[in-house]
PDB file of N, CA and C in Angstrom:
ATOM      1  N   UNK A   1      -0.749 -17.360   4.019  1.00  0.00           N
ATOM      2  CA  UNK A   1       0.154 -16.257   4.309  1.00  0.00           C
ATOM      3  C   UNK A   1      -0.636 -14.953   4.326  1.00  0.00           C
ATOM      4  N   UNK A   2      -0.382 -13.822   5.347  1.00  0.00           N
ATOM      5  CA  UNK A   2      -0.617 -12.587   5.694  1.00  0.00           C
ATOM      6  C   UNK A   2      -0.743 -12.103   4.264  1.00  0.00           C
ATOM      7  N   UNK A   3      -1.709 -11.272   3.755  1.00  0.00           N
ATOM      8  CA  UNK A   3      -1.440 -10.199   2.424  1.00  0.00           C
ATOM      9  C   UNK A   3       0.008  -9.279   2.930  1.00  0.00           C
ATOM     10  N   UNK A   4       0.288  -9.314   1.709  1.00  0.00           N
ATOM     11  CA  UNK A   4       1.635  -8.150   1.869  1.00  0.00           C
ATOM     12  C   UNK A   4       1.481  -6.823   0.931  1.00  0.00           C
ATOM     13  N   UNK A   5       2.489  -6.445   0.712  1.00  0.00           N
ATOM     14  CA  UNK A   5       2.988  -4.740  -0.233  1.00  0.00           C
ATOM     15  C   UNK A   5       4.186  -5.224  -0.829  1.00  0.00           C
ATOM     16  N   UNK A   6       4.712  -5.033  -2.355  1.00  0.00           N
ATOM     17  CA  UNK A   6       5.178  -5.334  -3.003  1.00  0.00           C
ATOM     18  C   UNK A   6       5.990  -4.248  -3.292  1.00  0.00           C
ATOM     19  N   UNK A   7       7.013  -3.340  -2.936  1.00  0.00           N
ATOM     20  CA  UNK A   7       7.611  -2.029  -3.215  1.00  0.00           C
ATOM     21  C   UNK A   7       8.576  -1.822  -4.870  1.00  0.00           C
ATOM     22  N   UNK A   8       8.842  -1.671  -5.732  1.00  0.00           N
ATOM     23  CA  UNK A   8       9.787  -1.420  -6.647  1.00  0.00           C
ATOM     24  C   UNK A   8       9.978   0.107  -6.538  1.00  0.00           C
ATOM     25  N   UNK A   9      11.581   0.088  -5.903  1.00  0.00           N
ATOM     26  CA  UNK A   9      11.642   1.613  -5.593  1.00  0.00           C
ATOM     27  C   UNK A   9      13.189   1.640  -6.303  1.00  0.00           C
ATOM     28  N   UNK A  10      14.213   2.640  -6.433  1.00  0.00           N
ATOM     29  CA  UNK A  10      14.600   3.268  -6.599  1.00  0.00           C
ATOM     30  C   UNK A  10      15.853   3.960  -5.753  1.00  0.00           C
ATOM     31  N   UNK A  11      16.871   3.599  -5.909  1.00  0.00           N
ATOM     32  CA  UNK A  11      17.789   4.948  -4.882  1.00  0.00           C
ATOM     33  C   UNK A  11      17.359   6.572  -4.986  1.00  0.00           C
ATOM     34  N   UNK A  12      18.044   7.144  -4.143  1.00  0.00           N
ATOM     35  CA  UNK A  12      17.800   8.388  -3.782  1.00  0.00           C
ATOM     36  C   UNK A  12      16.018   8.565  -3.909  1.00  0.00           C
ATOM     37  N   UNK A  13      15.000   8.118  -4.161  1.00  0.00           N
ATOM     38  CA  UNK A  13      13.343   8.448  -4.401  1.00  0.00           C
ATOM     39  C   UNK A  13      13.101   8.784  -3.479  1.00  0.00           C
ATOM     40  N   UNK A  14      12.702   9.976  -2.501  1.00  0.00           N
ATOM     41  CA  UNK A  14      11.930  10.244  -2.072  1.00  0.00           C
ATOM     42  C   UNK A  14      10.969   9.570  -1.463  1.00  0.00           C
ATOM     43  N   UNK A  15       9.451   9.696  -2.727  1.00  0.00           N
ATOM     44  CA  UNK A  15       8.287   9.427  -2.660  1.00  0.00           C
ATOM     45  C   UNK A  15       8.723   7.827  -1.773  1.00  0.00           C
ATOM     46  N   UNK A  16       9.803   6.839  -2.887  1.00  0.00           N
ATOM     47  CA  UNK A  16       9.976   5.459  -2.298  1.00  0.00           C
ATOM     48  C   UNK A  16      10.184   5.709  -1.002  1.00  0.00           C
ATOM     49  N   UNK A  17      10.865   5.990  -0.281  1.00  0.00           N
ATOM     50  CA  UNK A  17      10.999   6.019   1.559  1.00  0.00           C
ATOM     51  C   UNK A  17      10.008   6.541   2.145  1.00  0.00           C
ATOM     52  N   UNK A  18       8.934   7.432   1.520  1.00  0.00           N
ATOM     53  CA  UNK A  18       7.496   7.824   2.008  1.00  0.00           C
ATOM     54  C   UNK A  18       7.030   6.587   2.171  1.00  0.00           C
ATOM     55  N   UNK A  19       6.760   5.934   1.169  1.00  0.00           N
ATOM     56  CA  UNK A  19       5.992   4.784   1.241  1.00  0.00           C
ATOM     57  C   UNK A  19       6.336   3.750   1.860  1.00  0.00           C
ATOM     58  N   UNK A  20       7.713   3.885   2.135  1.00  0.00           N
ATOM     59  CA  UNK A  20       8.282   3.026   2.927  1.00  0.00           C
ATOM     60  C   UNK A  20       8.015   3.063   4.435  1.00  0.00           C
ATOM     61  N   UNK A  21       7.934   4.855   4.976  1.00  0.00           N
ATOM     62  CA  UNK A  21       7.988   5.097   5.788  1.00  0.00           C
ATOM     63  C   UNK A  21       6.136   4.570   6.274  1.00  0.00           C
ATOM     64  N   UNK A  22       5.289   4.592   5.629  1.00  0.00           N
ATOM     65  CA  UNK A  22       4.209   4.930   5.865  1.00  0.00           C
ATOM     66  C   UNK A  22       3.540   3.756   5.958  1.00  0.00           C
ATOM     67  N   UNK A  23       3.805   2.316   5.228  1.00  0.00           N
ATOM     68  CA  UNK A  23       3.764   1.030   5.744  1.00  0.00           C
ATOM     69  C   UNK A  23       4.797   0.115   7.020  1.00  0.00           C
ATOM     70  N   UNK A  24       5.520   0.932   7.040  1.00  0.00           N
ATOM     71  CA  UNK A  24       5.926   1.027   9.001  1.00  0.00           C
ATOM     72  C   UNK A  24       5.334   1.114   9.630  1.00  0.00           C
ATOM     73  N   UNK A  25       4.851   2.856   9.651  1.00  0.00           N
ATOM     74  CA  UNK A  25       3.729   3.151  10.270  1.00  0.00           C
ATOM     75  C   UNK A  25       2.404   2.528  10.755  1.00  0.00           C
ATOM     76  N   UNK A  26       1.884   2.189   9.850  1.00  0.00           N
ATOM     77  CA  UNK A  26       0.607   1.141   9.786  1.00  0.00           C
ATOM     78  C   UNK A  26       1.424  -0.345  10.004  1.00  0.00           C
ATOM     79  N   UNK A  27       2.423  -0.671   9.928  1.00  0.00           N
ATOM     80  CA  UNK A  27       2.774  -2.266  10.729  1.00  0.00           C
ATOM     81  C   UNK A  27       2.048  -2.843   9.704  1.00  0.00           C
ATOM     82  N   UNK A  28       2.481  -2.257   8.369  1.00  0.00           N
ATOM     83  CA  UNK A  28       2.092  -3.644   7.201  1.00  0.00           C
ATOM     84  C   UNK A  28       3.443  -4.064   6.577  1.00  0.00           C
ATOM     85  N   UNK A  29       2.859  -5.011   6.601  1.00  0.00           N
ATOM     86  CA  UNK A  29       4.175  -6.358   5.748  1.00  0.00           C
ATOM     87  C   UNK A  29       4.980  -6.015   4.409  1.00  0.00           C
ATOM     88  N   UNK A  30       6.083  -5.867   4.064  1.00  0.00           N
ATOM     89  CA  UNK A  30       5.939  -5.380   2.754  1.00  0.00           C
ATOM     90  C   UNK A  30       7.731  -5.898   2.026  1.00  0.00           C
ATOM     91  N   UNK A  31       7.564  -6.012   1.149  1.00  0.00           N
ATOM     92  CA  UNK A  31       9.087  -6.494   0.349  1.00  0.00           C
ATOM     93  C   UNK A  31       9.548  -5.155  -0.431  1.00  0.00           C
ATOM     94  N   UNK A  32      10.482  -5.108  -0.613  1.00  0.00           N
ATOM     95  CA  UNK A  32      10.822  -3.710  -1.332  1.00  0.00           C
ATOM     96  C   UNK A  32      12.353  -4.299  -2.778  1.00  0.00           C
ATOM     97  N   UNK A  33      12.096  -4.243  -3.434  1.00  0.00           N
ATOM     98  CA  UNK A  33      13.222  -4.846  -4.693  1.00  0.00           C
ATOM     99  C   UNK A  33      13.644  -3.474  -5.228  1.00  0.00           C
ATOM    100  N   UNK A  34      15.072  -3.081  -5.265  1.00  0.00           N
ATOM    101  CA  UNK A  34      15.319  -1.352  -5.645  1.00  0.00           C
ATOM    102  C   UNK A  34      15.882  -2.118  -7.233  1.00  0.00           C
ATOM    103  N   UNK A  35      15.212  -1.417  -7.841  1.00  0.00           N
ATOM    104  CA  UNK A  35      15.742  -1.761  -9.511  1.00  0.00           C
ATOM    105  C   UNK A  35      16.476  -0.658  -9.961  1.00  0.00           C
ATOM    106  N   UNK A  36      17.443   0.339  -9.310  1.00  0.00           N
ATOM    107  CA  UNK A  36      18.307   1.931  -9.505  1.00  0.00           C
ATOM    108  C   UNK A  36      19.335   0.948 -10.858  1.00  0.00           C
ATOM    109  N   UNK A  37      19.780  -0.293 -10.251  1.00  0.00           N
ATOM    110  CA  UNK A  37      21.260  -0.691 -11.211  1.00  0.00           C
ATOM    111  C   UNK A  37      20.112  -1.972 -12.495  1.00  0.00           C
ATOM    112  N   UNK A  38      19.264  -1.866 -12.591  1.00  0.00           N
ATOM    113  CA  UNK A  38      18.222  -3.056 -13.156  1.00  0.00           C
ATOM    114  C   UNK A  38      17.194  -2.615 -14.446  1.00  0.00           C
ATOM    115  N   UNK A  39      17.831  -1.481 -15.499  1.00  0.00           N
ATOM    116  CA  UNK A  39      16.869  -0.970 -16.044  1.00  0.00           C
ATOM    117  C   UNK A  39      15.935  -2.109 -16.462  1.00  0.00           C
ATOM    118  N   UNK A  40      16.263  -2.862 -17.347  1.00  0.00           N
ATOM    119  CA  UNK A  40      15.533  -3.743 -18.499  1.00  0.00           C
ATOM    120  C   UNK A  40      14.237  -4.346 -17.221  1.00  0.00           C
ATOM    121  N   UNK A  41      14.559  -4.532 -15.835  1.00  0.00           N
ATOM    122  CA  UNK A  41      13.746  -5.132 -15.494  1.00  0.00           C
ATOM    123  C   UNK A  41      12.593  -4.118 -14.999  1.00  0.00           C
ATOM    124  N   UNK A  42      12.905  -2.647 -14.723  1.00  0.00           N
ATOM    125  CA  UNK A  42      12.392  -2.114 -14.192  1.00  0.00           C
ATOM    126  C   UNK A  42      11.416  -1.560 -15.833  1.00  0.00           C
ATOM    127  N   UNK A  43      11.852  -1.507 -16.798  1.00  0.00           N
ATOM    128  CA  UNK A  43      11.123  -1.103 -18.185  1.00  0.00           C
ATOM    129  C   UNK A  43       9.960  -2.067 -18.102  1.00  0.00           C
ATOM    130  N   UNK A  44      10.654  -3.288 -17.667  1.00  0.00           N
ATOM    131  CA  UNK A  44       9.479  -4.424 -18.065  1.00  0.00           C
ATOM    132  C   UNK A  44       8.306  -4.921 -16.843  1.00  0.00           C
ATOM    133  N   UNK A  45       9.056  -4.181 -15.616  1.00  0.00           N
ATOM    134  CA  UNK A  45       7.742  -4.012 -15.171  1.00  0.00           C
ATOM    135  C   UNK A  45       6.839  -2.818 -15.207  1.00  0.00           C
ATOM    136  N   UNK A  46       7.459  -1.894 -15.322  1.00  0.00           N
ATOM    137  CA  UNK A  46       6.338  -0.266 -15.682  1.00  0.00           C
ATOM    138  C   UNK A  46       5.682  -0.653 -16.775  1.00  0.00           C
ATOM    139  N   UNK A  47       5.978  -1.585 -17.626  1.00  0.00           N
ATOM    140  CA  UNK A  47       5.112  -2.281 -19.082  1.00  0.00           C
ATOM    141  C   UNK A  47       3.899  -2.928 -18.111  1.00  0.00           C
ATOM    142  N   UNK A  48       4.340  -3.781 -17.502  1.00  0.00           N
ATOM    143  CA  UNK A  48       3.146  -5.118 -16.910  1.00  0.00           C
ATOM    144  C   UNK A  48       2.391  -4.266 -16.164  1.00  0.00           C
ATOM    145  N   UNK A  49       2.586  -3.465 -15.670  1.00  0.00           N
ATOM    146  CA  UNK A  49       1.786  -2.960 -14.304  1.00  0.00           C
ATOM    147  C   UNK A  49       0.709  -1.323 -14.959  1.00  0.00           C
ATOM    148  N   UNK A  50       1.624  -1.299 -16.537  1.00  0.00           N
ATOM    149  CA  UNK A  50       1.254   0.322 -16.589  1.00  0.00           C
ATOM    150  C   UNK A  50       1.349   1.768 -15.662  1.00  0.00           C
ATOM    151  N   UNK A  51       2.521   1.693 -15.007  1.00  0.00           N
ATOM    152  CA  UNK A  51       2.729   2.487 -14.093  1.00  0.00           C
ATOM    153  C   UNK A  51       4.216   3.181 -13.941  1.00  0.00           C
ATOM    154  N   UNK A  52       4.486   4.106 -14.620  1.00  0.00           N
ATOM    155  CA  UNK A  52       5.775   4.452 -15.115  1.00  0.00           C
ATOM    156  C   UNK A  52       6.692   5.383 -14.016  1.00  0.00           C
ATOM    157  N   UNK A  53       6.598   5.590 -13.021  1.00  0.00           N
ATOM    158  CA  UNK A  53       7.221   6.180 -11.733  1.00  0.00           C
ATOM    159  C   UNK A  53       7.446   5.260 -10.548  1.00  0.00           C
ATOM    160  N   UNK A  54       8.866   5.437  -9.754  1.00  0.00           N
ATOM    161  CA  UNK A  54       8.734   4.745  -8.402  1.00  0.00           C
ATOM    162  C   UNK A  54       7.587   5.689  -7.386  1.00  0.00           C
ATOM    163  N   UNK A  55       7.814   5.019  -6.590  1.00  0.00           N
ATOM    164  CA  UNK A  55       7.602   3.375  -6.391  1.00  0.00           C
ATOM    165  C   UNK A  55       6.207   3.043  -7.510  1.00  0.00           C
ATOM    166  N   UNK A  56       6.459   1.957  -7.506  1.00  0.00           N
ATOM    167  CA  UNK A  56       5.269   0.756  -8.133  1.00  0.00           C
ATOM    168  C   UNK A  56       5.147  -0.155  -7.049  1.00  0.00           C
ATOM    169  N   UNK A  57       3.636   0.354  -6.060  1.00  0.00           N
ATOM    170  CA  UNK A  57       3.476  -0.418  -5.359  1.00  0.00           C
ATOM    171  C   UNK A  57       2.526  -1.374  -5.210  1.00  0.00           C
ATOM    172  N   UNK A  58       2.596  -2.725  -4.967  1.00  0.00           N
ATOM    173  CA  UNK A  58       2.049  -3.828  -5.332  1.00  0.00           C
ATOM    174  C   UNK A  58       1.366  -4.330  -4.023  1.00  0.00           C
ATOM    175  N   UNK A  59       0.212  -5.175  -4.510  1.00  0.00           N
ATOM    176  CA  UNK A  59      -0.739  -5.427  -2.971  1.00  0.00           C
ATOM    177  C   UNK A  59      -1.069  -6.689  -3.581  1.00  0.00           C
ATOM    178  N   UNK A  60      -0.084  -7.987  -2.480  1.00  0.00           N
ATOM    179  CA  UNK A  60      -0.668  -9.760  -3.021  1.00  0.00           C
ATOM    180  C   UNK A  60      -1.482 -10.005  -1.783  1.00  0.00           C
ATOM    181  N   UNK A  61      -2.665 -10.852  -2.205  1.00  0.00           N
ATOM    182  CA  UNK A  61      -3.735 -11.513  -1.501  1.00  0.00           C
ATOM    183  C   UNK A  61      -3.215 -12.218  -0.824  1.00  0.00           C
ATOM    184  N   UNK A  62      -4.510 -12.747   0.058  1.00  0.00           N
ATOM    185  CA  UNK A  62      -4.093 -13.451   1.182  1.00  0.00           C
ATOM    186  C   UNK A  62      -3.576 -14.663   0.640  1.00  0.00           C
ATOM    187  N   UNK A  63      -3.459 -15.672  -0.633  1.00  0.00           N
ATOM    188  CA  UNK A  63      -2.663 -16.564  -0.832  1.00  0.00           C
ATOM    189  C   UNK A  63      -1.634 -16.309  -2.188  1.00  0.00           C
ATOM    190  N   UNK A  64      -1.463 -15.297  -1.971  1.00  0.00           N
ATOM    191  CA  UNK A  64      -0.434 -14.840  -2.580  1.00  0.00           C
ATOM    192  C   UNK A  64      -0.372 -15.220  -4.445  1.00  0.00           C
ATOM    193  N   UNK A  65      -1.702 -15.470  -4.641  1.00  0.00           N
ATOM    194  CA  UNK A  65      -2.013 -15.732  -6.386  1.00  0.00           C
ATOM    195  C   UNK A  65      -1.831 -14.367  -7.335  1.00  0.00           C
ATOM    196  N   UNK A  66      -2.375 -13.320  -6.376  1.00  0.00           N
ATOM    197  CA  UNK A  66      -2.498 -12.248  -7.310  1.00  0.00           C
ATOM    198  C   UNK A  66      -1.951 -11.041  -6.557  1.00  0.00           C
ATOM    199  N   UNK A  67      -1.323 -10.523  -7.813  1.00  0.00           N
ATOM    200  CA  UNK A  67      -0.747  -8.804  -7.323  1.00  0.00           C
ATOM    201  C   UNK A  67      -1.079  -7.852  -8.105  1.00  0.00           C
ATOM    202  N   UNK A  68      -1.701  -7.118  -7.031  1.00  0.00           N
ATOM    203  CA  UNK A  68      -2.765  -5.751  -7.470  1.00  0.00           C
ATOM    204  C   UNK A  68      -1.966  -4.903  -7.505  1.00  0.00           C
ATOM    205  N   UNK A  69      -1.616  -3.580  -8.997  1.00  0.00           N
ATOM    206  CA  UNK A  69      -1.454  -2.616  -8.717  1.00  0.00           C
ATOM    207  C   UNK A  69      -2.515  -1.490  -7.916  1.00  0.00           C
ATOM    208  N   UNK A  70      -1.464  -1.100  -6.400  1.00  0.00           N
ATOM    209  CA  UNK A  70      -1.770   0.148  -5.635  1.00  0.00           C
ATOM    210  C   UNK A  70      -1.817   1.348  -6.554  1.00  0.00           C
ATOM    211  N   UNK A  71      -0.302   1.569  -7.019  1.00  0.00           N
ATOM    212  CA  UNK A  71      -0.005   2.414  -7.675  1.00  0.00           C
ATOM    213  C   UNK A  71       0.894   3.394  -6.953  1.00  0.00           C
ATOM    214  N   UNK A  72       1.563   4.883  -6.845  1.00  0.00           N
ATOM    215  CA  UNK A  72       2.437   4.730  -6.308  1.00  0.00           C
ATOM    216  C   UNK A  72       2.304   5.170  -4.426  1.00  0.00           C
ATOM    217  N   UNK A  73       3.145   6.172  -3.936  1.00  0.00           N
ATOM    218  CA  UNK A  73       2.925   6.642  -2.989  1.00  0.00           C
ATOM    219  C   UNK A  73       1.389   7.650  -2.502  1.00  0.00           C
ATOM    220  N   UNK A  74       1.274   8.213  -3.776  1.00  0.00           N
ATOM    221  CA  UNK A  74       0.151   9.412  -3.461  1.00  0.00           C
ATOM    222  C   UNK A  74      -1.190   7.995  -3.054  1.00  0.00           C
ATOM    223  N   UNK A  75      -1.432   7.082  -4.150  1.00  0.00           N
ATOM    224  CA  UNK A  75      -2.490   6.030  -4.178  1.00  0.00           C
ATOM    225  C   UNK A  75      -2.446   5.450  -2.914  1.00  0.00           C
ATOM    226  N   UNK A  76      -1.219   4.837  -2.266  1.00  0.00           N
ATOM    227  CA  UNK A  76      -1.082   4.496  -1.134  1.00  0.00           C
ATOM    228  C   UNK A  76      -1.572   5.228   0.361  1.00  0.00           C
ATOM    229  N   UNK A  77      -1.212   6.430   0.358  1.00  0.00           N
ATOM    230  CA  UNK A  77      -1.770   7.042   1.274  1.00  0.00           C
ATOM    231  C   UNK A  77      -2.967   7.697   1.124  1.00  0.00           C
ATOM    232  N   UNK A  78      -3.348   7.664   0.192  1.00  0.00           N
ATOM    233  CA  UNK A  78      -5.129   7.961  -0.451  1.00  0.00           C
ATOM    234  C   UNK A  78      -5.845   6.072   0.496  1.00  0.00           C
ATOM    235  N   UNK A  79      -5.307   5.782   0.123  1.00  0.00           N
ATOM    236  CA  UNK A  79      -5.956   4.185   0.187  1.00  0.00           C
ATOM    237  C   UNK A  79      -6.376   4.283   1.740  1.00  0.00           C
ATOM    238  N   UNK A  80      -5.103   4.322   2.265  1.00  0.00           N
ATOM    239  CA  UNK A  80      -4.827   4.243   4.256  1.00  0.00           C
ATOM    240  C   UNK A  80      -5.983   5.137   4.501  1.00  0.00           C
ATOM    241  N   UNK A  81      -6.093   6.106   4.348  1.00  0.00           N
ATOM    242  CA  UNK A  81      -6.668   7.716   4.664  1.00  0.00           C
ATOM    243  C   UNK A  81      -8.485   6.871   4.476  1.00  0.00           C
ATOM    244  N   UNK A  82      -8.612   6.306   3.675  1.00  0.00           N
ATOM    245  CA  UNK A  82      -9.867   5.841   3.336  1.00  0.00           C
ATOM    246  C   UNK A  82     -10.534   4.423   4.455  1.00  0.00           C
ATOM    247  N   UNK A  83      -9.418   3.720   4.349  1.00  0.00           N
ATOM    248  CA  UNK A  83      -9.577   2.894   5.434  1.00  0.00           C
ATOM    249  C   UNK A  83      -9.674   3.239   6.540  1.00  0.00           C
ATOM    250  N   UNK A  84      -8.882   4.004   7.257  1.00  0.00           N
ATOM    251  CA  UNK A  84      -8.909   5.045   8.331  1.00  0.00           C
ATOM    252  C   UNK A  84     -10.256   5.272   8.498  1.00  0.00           C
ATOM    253  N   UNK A  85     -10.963   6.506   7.503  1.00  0.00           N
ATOM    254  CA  UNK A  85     -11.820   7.125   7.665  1.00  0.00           C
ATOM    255  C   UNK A  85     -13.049   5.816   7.632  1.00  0.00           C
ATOM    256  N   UNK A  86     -13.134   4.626   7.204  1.00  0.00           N
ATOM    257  CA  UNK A  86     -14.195   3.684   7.180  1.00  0.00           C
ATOM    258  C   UNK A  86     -14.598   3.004   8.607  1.00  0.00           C
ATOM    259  N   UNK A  87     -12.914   2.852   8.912  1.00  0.00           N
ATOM    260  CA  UNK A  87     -12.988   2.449  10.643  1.00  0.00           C
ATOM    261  C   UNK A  87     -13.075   2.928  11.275  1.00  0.00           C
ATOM    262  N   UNK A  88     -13.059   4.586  11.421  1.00  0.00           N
ATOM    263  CA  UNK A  88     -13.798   5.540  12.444  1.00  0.00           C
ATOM    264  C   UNK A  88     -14.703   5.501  12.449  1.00  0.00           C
ATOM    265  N   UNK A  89     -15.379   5.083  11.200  1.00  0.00           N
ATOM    266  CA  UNK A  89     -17.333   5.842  11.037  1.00  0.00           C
ATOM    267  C   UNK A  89     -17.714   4.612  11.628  1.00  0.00           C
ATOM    268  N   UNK A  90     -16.871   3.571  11.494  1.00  0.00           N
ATOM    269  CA  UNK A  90     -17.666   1.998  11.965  1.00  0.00           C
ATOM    270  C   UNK A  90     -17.314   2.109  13.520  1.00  0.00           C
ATOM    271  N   UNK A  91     -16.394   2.150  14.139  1.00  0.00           N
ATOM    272  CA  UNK A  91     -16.617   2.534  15.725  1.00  0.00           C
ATOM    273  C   UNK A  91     -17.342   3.607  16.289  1.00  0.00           C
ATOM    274  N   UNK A  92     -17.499   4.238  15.583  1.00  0.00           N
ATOM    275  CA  UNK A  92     -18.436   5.792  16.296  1.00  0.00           C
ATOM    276  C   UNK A  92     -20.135   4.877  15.976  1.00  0.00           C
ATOM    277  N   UNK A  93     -20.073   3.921  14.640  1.00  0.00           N
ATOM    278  CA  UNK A  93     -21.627   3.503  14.429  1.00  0.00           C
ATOM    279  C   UNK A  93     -21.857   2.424  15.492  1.00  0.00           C
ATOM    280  N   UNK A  94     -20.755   2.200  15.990  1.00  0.00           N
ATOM    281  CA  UNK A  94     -20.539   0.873  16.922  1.00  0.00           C
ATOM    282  C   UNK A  94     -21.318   1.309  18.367  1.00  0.00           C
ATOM    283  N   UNK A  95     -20.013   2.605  18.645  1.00  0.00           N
ATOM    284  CA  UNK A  95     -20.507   2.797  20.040  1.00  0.00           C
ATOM    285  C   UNK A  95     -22.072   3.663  20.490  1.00  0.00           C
ATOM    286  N   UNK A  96     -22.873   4.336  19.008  1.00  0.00           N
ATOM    287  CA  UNK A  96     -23.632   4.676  18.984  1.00  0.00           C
ATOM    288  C   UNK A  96     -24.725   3.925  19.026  1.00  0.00           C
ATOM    289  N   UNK A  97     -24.418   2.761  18.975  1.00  0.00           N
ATOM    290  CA  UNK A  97     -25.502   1.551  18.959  1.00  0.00           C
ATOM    291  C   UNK A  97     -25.290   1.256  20.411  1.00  0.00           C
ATOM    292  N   UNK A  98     -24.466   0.679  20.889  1.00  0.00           N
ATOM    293  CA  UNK A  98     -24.004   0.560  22.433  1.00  0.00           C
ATOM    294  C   UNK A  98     -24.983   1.055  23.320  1.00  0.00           C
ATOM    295  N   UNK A  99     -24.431   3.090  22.877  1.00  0.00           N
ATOM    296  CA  UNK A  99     -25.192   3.749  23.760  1.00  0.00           C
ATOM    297  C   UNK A  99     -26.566   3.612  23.550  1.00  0.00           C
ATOM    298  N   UNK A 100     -26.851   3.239  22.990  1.00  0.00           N
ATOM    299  CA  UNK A 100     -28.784   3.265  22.363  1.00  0.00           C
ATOM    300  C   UNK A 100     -29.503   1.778  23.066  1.00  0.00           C
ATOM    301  N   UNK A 101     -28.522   0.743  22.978  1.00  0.00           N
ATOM    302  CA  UNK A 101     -28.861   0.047  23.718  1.00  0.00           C
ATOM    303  C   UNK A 101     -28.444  -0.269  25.246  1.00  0.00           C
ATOM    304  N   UNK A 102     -27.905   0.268  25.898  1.00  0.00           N
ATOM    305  CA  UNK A 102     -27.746   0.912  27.356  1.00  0.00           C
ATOM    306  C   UNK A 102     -29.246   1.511  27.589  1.00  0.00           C
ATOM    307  N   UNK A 103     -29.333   2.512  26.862  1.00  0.00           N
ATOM    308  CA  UNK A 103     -30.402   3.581  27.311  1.00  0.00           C
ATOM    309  C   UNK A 103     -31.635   2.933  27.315  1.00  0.00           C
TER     310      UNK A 103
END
């Protein structure tokens, strides 16, 4: 199975529909569980994860054994922004090789 995004968000949150909005964006996979009516479960996961604000966002591997805390929205789009910036420098190193071997 595809890696996914693991969302624990919140009614009315904000930040949660950022993050929501922003793995749209990027066309990643993602589950979203709103724990607003669910305290005890939502206590007991801000315990497991150490992460005490929505969203608590979660990243499972490609066979789905393990789930990484992201952490919330700000971490998330820190993350993208980085990947982003890795796959520009690798196509610009790409086509700079190209051109070098053309010439």
């Amino acid at each position: 199975m595809k890696p996914y995004f693991v969302l624990y968000t919140k009614k009315r949150c904000s930040w949660c529909r950022k993050a929501i909005n922003l793995l749209n964006e990027k066309k990643e996979p993602y589950i979203v569980t709103d724990l607003t009516k669910n305290k005890e479960v939502f206590e007991e996961i801000k315990s497991t994860f150490k992460h005490e604000t929505v969203p608590i966002i979660l990243y499972a591997d490609n066979d789905n054994s393990t789930l990484s805390l992201v952490g919330g929205y700000t971490e998330l789009a820190t993350a993208f922004e980085e990947l982003d910036k890795m796959e520009k420098e690798h196509s610009e190193a790409v086509a700079e090789e190209t051109k070098e071997n053309v010439q």
